[in-house]
C-alpha atoms as a PDB file:
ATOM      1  CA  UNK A   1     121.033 127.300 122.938  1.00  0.00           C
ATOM      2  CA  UNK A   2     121.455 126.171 126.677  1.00  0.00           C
ATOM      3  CA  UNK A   3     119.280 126.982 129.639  1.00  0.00           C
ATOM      4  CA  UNK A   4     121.622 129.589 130.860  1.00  0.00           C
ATOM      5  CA  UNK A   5     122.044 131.191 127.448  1.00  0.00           C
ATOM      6  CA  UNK A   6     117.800 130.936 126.843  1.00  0.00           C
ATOM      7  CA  UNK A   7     117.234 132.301 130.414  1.00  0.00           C
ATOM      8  CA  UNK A   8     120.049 135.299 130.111  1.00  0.00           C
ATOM      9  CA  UNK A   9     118.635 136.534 126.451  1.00  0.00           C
ATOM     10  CA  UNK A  10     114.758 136.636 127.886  1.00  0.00           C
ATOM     11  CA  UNK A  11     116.491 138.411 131.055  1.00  0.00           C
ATOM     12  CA  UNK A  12     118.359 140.992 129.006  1.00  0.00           C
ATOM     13  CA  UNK A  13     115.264 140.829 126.432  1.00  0.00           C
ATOM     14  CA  UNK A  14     113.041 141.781 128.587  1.00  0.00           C
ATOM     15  CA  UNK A  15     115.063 144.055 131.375  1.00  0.00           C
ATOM     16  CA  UNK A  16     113.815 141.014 134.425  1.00  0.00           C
ATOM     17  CA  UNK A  17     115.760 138.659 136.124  1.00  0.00           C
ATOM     18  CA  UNK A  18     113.313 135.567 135.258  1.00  0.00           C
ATOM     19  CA  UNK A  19     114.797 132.108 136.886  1.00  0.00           C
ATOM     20  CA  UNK A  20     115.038 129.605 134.848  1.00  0.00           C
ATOM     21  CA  UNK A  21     111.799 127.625 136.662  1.00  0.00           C
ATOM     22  CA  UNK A  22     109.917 130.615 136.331  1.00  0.00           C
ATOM     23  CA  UNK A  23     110.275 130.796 132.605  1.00  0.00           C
ATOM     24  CA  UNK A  24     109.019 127.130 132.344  1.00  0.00           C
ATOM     25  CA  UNK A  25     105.895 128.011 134.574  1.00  0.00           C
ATOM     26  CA  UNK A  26     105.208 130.654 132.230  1.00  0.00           C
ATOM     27  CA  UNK A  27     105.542 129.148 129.083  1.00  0.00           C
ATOM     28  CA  UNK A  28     103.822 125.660 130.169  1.00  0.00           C
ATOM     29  CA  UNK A  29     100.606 128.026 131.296  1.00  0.00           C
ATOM     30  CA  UNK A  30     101.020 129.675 127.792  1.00  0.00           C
ATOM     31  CA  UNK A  31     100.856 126.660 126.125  1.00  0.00           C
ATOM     32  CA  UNK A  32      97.888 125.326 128.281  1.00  0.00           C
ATOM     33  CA  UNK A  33      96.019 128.725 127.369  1.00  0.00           C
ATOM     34  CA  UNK A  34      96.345 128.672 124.255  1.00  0.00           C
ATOM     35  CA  UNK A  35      95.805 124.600 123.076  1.00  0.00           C
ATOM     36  CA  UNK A  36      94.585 123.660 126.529  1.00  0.00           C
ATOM     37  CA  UNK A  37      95.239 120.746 128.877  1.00  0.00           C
ATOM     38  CA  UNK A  38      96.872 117.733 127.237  1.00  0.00           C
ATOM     39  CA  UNK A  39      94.489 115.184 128.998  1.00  0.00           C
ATOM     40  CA  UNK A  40      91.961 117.229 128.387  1.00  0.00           C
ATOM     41  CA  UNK A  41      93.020 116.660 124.685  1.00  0.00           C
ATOM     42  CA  UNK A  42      93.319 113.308 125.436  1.00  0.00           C
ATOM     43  CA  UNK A  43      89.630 113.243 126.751  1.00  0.00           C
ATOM     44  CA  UNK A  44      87.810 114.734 123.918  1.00  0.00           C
ATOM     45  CA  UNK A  45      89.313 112.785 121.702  1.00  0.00           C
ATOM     46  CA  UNK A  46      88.209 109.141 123.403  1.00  0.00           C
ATOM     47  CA  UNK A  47      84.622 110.238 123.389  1.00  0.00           C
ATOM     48  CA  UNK A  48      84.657 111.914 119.815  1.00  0.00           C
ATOM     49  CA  UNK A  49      85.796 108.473 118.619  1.00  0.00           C
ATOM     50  CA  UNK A  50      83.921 106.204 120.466  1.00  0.00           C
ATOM     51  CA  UNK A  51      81.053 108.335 119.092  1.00  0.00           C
ATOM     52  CA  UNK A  52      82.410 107.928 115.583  1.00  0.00           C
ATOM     53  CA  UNK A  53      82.825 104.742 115.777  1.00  0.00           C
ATOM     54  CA  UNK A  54      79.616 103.546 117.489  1.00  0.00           C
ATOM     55  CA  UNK A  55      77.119 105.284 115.283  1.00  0.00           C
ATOM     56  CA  UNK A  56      79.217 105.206 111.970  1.00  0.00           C
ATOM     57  CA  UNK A  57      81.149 101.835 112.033  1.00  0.00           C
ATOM     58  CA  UNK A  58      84.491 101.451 112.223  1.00  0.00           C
ATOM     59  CA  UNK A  59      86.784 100.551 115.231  1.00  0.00           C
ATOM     60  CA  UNK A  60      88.104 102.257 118.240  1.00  0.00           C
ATOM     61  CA  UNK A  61      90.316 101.045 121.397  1.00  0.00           C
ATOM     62  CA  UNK A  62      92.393 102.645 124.086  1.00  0.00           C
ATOM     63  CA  UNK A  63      94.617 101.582 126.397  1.00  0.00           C
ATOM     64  CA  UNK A  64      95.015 103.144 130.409  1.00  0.00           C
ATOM     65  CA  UNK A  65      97.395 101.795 132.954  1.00  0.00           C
ATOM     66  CA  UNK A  66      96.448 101.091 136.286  1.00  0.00           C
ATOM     67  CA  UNK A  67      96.271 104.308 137.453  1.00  0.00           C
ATOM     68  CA  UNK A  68      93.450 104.790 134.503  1.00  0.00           C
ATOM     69  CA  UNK A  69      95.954 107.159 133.194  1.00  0.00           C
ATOM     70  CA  UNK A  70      95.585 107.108 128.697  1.00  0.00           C
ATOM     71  CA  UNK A  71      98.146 105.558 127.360  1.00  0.00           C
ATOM     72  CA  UNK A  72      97.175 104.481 123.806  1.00  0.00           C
ATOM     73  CA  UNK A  73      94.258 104.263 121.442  1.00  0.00           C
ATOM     74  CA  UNK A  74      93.898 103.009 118.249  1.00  0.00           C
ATOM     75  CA  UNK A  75      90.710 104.539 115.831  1.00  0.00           C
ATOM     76  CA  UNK A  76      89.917 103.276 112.337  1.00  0.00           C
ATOM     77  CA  UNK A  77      86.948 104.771 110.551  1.00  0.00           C
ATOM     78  CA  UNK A  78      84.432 102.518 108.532  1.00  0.00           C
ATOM     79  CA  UNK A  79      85.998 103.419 105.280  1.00  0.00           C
ATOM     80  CA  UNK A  80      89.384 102.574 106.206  1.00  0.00           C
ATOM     81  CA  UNK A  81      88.398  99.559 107.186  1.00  0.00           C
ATOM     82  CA  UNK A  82      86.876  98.990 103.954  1.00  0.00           C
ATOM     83  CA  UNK A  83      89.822 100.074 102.016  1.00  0.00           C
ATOM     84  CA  UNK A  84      91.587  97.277 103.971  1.00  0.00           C
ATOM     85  CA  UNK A  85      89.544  94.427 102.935  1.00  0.00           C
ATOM     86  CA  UNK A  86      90.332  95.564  99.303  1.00  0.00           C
ATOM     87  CA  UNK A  87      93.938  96.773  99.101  1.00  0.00           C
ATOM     88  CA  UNK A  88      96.926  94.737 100.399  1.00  0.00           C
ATOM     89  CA  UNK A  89      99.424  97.686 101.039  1.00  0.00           C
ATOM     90  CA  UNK A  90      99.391  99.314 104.650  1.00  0.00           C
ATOM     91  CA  UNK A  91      99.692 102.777 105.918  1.00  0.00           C
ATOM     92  CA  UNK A  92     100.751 103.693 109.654  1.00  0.00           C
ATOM     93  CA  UNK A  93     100.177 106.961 111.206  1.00  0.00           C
ATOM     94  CA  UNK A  94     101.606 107.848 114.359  1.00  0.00           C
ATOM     95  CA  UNK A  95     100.752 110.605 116.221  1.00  0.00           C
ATOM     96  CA  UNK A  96     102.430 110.969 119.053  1.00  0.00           C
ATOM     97  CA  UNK A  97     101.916 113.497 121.850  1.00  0.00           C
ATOM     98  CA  UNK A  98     105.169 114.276 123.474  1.00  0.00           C
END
């Protein structure tokens, strides 16, 4: 569906006259309400496994360009870094955010 046919259903959906901009606003600050900020995501996580990885083993590194903005991290818990002493094969998870 195109912009123009998204923003004309909510408009006759709803009996406004919603620009397309406004829409956006409003479903970015739904988004932010309900699963909050995404560097605030971003955030949490860096300390919850630096944590992890500090008291319980394993490894953790990030990456921020130089505006100290996150731009990649890489966590692997003790165990998985057992499992890879022992088994040859390889799994790759990416989780992207975006």
């Amino acid at each position: 569906m195109s912009d123009k046919d998204l923003t004309d259903h909510i408009n006759k959906t709803f009996k406004a006259s919603f620009t397309k901009s406004q829409i956006k606003y409003r479903a970015e600050r739904l988004l932010q309400l309900s699963y909050g900020k995404p560097d605030l995501d971003a955030y949490k996580f860096v300390n919850l496994a630096e944590k992890e990885a500090s008291e319980k083993g394993g490894f953790f590194s990030m990456e921020v360009n130089s505006e100290n903005i996150f731009q990649r991290s890489l966590y692997i818990s003790d165990i998985m870094l057992t499992y890879s002493k022992h088994f040859l094969d390889v799994v790759i998870i990416d989780s992207t955010y975006k």
